[in-house]
N, C-alpha and C. Protein backbone atom coordinates (compact mmCIF):
# COMPACT_ATOMS: atom_id res chain seq x y z
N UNK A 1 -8.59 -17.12 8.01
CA UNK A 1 -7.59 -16.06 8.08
C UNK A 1 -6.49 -16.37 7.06
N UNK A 2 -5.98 -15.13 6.24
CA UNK A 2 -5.21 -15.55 5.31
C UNK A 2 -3.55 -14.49 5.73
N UNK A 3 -2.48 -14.63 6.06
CA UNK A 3 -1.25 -13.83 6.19
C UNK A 3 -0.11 -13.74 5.25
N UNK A 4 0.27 -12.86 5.09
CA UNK A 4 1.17 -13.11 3.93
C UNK A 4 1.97 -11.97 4.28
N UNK A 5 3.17 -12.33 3.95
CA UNK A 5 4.49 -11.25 3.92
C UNK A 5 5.38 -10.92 2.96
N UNK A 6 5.86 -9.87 2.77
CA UNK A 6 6.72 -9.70 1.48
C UNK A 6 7.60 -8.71 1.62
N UNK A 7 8.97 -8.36 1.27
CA UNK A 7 10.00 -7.54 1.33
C UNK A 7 10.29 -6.89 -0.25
N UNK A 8 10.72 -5.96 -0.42
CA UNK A 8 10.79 -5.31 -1.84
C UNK A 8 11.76 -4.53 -1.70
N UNK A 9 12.93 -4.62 -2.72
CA UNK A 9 13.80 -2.99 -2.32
C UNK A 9 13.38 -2.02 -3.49
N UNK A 10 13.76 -0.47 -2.58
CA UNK A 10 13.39 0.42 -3.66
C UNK A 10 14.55 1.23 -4.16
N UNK A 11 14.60 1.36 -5.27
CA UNK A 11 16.03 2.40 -5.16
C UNK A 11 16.20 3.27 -4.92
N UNK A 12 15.67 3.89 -4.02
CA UNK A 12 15.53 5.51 -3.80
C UNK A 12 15.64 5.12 -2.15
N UNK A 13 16.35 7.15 -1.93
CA UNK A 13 16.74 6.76 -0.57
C UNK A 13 15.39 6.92 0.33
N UNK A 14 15.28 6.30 1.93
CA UNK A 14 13.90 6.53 2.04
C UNK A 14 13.30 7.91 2.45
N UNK A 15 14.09 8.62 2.77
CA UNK A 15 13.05 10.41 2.39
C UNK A 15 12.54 9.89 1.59
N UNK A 16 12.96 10.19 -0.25
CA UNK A 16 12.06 10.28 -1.40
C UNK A 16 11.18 9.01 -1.23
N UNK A 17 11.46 7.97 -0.80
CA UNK A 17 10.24 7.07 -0.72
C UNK A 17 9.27 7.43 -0.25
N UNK A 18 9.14 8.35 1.16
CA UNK A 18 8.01 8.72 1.90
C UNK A 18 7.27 10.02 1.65
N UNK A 19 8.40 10.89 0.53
CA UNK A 19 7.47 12.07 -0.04
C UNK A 19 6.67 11.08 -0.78
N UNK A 20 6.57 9.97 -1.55
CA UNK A 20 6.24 9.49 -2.29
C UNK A 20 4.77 8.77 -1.87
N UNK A 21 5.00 7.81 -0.70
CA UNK A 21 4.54 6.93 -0.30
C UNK A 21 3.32 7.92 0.71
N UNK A 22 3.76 8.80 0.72
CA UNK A 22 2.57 9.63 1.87
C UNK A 22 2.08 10.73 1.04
N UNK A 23 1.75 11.17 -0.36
CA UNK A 23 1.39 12.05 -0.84
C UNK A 23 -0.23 11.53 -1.60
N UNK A 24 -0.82 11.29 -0.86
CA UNK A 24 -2.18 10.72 -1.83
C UNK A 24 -2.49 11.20 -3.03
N UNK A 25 -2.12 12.10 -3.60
CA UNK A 25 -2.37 12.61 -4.91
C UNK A 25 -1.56 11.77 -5.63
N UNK A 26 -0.53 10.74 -5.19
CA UNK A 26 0.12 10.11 -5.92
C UNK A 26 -0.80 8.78 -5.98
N UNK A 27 -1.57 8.47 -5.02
CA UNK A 27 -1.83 7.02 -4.45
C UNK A 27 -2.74 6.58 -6.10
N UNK A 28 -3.17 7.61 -7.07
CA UNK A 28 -3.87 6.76 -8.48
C UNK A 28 -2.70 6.00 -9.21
N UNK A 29 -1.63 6.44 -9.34
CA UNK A 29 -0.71 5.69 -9.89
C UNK A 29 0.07 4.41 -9.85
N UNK A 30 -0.23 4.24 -8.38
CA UNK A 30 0.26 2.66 -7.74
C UNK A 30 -0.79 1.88 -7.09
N UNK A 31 -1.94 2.24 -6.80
CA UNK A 31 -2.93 1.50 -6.23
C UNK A 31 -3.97 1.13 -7.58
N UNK A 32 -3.82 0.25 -8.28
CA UNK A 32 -4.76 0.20 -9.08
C UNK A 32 -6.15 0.15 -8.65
N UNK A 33 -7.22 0.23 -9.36
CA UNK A 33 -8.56 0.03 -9.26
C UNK A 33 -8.74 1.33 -8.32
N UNK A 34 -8.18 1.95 -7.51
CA UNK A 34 -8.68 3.42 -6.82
C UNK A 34 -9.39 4.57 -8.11
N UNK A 35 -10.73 4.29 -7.40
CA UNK A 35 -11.41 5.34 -8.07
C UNK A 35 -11.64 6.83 -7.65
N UNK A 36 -12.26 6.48 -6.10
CA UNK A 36 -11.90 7.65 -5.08
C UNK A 36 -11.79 7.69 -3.97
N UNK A 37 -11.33 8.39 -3.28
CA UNK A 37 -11.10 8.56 -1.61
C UNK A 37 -11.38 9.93 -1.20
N UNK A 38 -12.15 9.68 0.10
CA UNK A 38 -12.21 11.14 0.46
C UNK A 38 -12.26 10.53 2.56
N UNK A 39 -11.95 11.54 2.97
CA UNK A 39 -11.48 12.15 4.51
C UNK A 39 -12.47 11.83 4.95
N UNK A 40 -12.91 10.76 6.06
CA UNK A 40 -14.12 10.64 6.99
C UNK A 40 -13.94 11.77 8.72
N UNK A 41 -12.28 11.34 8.84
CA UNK A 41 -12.21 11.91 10.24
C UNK A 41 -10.80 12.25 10.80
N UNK A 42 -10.21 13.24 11.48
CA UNK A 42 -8.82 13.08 11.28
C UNK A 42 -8.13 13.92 10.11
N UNK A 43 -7.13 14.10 10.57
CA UNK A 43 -5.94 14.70 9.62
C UNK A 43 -5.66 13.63 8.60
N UNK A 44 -5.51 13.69 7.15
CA UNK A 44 -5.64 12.70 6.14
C UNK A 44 -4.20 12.19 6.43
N UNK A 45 -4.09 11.03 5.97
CA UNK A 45 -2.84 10.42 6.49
C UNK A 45 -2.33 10.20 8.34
N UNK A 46 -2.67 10.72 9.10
CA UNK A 46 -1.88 11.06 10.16
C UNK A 46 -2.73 9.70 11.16
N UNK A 47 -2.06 9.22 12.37
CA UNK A 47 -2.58 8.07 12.89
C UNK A 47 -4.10 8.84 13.14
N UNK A 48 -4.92 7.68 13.28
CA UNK A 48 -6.47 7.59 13.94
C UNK A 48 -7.51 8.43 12.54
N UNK A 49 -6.63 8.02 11.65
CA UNK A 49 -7.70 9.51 10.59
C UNK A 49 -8.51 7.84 9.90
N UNK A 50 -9.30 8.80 9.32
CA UNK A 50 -10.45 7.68 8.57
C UNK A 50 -10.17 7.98 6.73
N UNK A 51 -10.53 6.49 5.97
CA UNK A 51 -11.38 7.50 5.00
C UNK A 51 -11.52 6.69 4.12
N UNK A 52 -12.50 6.85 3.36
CA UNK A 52 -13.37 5.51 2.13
C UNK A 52 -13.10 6.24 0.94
N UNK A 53 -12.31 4.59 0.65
CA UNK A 53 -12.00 4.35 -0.78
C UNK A 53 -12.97 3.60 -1.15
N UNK A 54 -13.33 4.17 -2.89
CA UNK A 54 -13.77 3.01 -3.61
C UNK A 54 -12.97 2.76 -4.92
N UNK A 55 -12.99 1.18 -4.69
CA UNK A 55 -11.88 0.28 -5.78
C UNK A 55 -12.93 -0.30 -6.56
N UNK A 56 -12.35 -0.38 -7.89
CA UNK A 56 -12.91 -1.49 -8.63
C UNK A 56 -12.01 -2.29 -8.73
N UNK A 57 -12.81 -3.45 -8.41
CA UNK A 57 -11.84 -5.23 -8.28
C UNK A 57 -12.70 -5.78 -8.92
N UNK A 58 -12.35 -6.55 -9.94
CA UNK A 58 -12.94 -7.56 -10.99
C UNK A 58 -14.76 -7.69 -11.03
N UNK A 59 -14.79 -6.28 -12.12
CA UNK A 59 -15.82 -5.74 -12.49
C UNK A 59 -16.78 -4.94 -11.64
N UNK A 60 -16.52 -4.78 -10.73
CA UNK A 60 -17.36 -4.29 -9.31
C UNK A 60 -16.55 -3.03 -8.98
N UNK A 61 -17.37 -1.87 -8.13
CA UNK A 61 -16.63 -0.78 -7.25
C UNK A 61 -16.92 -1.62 -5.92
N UNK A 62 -16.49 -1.59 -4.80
CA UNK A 62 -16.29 -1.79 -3.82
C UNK A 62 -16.38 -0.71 -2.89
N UNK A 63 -16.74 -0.35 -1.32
CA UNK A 63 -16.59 0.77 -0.72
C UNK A 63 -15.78 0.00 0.48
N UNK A 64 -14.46 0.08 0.40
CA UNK A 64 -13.85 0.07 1.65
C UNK A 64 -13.67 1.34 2.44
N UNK A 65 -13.22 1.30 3.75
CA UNK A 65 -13.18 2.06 4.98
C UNK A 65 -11.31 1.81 5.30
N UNK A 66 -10.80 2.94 5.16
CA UNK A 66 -9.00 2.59 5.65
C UNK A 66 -9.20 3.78 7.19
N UNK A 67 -8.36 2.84 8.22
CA UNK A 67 -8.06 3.50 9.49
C UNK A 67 -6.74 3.26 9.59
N UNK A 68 -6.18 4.65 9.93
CA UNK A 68 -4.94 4.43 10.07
C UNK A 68 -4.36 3.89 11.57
N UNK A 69 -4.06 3.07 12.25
CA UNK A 69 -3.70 2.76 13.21
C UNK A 69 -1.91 3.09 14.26
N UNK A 70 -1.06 3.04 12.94
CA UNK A 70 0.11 3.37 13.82
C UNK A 70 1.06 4.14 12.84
N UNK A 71 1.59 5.60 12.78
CA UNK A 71 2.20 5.86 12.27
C UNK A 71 3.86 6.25 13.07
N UNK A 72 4.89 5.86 12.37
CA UNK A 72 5.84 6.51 12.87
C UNK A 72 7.40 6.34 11.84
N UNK A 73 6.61 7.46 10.64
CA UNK A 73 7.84 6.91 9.92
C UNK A 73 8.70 8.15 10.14
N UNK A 74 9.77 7.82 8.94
CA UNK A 74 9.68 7.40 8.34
C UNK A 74 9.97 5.65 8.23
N UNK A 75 9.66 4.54 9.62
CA UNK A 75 9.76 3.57 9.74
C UNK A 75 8.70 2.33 9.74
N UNK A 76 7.36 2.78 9.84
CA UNK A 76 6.37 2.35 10.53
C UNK A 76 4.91 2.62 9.84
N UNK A 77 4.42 2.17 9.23
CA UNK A 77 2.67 2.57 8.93
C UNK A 77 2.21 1.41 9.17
N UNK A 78 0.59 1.34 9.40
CA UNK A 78 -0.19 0.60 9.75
C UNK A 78 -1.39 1.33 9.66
N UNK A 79 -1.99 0.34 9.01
CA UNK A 79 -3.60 0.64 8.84
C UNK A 79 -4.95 -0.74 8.97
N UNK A 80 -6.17 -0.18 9.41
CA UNK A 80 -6.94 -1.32 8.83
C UNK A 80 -7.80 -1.39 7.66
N UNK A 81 -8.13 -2.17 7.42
CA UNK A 81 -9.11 -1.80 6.16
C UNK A 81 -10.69 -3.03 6.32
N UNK A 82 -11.37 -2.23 6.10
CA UNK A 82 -12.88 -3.06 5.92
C UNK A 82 -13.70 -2.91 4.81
N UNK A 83 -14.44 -3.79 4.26
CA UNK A 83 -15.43 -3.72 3.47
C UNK A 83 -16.11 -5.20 3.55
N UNK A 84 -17.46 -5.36 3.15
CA UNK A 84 -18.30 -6.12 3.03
C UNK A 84 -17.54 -7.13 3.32
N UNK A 85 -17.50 -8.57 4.67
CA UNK A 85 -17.20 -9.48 4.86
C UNK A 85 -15.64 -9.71 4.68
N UNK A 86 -14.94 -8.68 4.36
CA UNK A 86 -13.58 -8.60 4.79
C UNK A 86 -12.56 -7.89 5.84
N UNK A 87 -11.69 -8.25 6.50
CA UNK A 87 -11.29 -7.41 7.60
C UNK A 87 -9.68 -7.51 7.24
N UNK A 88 -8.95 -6.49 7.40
CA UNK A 88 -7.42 -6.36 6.46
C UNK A 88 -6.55 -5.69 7.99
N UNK A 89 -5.83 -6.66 8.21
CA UNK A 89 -4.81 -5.50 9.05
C UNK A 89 -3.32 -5.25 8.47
N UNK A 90 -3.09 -4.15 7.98
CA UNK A 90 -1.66 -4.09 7.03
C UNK A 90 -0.55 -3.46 7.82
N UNK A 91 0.44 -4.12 8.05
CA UNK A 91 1.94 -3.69 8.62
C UNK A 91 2.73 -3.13 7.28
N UNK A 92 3.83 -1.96 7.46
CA UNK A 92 4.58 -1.82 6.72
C UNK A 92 5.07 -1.27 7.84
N UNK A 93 6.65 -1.49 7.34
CA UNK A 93 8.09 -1.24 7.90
C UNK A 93 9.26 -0.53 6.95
N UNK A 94 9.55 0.25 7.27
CA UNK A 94 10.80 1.17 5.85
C UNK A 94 12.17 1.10 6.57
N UNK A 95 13.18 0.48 6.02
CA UNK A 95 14.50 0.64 6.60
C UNK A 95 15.37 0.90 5.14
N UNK A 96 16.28 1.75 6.13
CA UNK A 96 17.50 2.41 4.89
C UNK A 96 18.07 1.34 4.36
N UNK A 97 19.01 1.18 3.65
CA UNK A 97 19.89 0.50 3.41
C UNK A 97 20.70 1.32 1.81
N UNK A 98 21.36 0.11 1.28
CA UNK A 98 22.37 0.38 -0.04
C UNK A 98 22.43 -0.95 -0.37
N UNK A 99 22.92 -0.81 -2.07
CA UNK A 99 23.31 -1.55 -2.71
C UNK A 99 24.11 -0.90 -3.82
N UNK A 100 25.31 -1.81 -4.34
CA UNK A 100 26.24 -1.73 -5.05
C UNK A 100 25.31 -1.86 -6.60
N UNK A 101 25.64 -1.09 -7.58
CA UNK A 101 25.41 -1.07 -9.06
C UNK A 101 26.14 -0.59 -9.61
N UNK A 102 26.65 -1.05 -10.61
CA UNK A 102 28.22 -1.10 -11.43
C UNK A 102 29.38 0.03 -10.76
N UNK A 103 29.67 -0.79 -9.41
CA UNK A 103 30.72 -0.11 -8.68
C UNK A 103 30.37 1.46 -8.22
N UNK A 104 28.69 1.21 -7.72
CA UNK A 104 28.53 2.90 -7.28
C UNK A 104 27.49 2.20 -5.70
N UNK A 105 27.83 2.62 -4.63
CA UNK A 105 26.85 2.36 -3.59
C UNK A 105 25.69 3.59 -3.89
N UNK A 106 24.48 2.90 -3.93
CA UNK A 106 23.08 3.41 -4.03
C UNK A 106 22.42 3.57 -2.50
N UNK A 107 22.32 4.21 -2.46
CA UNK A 107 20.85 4.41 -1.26
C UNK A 107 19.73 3.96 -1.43
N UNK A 108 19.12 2.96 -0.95
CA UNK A 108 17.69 2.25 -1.02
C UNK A 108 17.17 2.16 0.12
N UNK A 109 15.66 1.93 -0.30
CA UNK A 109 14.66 1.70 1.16
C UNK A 109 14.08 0.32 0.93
N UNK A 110 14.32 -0.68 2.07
CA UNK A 110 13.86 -2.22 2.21
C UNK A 110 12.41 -2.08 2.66
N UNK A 111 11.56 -2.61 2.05
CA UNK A 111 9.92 -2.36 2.26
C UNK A 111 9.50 -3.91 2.72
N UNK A 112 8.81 -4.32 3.82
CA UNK A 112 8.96 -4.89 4.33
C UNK A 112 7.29 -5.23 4.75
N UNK A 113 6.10 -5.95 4.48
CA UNK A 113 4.95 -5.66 4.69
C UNK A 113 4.06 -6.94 4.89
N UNK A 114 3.63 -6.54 5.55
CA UNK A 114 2.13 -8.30 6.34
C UNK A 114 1.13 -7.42 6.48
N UNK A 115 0.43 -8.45 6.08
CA UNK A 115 -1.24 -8.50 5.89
C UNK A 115 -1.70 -9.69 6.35
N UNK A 116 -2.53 -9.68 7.33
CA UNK A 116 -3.54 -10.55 7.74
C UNK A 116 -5.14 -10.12 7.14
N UNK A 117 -5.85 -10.95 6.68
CA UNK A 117 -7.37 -10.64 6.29
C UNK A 117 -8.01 -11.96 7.09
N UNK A 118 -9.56 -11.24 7.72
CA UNK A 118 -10.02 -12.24 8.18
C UNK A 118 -11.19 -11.51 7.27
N UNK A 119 -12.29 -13.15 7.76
CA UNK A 119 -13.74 -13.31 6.45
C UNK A 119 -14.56 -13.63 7.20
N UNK A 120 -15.74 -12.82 6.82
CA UNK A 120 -17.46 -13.75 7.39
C UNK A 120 -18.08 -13.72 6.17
N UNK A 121 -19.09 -14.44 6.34
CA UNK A 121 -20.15 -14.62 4.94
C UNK A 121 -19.45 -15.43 4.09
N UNK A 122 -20.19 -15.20 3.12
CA UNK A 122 -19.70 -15.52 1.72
C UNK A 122 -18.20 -15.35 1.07
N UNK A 123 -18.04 -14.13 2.11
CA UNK A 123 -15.89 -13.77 1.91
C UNK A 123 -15.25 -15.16 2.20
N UNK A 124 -15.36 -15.88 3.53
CA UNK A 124 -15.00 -17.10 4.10
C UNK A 124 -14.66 -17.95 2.74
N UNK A 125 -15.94 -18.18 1.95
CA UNK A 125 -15.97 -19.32 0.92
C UNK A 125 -15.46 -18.62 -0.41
N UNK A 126 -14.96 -17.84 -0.78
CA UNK A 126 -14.30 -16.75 -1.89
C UNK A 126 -12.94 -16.78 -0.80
N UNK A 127 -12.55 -16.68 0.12
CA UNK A 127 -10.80 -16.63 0.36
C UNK A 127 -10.60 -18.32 0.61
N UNK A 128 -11.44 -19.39 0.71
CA UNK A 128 -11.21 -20.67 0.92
C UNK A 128 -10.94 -21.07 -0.76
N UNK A 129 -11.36 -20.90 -1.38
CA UNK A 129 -11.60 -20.85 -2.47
C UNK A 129 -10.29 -20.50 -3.88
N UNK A 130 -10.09 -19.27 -3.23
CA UNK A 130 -9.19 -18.41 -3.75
C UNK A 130 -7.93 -17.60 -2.91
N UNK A 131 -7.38 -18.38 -1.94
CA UNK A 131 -6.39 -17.50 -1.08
C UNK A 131 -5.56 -16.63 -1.80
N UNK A 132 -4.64 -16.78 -2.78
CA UNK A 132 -3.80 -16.25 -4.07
C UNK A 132 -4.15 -14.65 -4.21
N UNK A 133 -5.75 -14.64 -4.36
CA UNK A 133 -6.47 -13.31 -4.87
C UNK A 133 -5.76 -12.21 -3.68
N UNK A 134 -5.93 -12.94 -1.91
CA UNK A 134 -5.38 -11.85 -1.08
C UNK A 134 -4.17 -11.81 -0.58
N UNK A 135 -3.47 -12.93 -0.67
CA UNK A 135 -1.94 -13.05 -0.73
C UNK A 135 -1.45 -12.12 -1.56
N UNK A 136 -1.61 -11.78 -3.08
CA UNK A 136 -0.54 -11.33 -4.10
C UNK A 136 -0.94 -9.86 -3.65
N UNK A 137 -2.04 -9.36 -2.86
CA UNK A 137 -2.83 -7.97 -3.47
C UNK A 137 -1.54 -7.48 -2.86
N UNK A 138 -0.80 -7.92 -1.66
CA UNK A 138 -0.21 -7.26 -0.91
C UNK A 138 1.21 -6.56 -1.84
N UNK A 139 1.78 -7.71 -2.34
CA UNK A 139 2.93 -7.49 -3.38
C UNK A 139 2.53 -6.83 -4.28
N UNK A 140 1.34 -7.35 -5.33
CA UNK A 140 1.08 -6.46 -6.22
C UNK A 140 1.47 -4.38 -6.07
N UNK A 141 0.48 -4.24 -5.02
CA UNK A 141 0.92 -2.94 -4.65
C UNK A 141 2.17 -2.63 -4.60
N UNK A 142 3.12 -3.21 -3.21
CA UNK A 142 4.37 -3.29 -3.72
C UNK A 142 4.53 -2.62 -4.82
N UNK A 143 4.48 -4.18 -5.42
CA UNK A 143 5.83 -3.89 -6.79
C UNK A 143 5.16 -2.67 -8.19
N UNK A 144 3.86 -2.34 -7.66
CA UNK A 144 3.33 -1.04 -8.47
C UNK A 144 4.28 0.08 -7.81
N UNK A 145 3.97 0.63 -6.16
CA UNK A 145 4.58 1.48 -5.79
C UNK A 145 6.19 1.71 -6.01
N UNK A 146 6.80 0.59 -6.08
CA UNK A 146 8.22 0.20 -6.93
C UNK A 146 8.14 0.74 -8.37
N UNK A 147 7.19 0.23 -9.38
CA UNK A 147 7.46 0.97 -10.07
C UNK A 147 7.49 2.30 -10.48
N UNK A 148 6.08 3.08 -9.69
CA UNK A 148 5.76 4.14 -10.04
C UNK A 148 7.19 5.19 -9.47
N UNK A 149 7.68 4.48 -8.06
CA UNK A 149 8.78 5.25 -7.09
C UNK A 149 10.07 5.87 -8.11
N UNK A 150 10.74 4.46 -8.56
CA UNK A 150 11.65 4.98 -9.35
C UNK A 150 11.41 5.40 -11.04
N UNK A 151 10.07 5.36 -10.91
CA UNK A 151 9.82 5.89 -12.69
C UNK A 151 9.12 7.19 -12.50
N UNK A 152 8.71 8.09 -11.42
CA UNK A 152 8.11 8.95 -11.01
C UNK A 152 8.04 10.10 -12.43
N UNK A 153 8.77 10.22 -13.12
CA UNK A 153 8.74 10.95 -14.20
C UNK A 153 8.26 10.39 -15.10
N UNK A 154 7.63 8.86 -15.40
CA UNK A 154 6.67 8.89 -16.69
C UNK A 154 5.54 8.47 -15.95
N UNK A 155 5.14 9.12 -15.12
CA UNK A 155 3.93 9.08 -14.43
C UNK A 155 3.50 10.05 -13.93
N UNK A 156 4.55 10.95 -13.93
CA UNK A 156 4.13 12.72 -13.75
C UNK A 156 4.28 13.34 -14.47
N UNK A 157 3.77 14.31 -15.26
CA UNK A 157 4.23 15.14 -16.23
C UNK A 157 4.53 16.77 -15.13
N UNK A 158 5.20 17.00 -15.61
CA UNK A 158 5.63 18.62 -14.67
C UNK A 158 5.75 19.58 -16.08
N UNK A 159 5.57 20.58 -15.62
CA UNK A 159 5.85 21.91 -16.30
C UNK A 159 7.51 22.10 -16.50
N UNK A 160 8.10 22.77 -17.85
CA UNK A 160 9.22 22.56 -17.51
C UNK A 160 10.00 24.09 -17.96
């Protein structure tokens, strides 16, 4: 079993984080390696819904399975995730807050997130091996969804 935790602030207040963070048409821009996802069961996004992604992770597509388990934001998501000899349970937590930048209080959202992965097979000896690979995935995202959040305009083009 591998756990890992990580906190991130975003600069945006958390409404715009969660139009953000809950719009899957956004999810190509901060989830790298997402190739596609589609709806197994359930309202997309909403607790108890299903639905398989496939990622490419270092040279391979992958078919994971995401279940959403607890929603209640804008404070609260939780999901699980499975694929071949891996088992993912992901916490996220959203709280308001502020911070000062050159004498102006900002509105920000504190992102706050654990991941536990457990392994059978051959996963066991690839996370014994390599813990790092499922520790960072968690931040990585993060600090993608960080960037894409407050750069949302060179990652969207709009009509003008």
């Amino acid at each position: 079993m591998i756990k890992s935790a990580y906190s991130i602030e975003i600069l945006l207040p958390i409404d715009k984080v969660m139009e953000l963070f809950k719009n899957q048409s956004y999810f190509k821009h901060w989830q790298k390696g997402l190739v596609s996802s589609r709806n197994l069961s359930g309202n997309p996004g909403e607790e108890n819904s299903t639905r398989e992604m496939k990622i490419r992770v270092a040279g391979t597509t992958i078919i994971m399975k995401e279940q959403i388990t607890a929603v209640d934001l804008p404070h609260l998501w939780e999901a699980t995730y499975r694929t071949n000899g891996v088992f993912n349970m992901q916490s996220n937590r959203f709280r308001e807050s502020e911070t000062n930048i050159n004498d102006q209080v900002v509105p920000t959202t504190l992102w706050n997130a654990t991941s536990i992965f457990k392994f059978t097979g051959m996963m066991r000896v690839v996370a014994k091996a390599q813990p790092k690979l499922f520790k960072q995935q968690t931040l990585q995202y993060m600090e993608d969804f960080k960037t894409f959040a407050e750069n949302k305009d060179n990652f969207i083009k709009t009509d003008s």
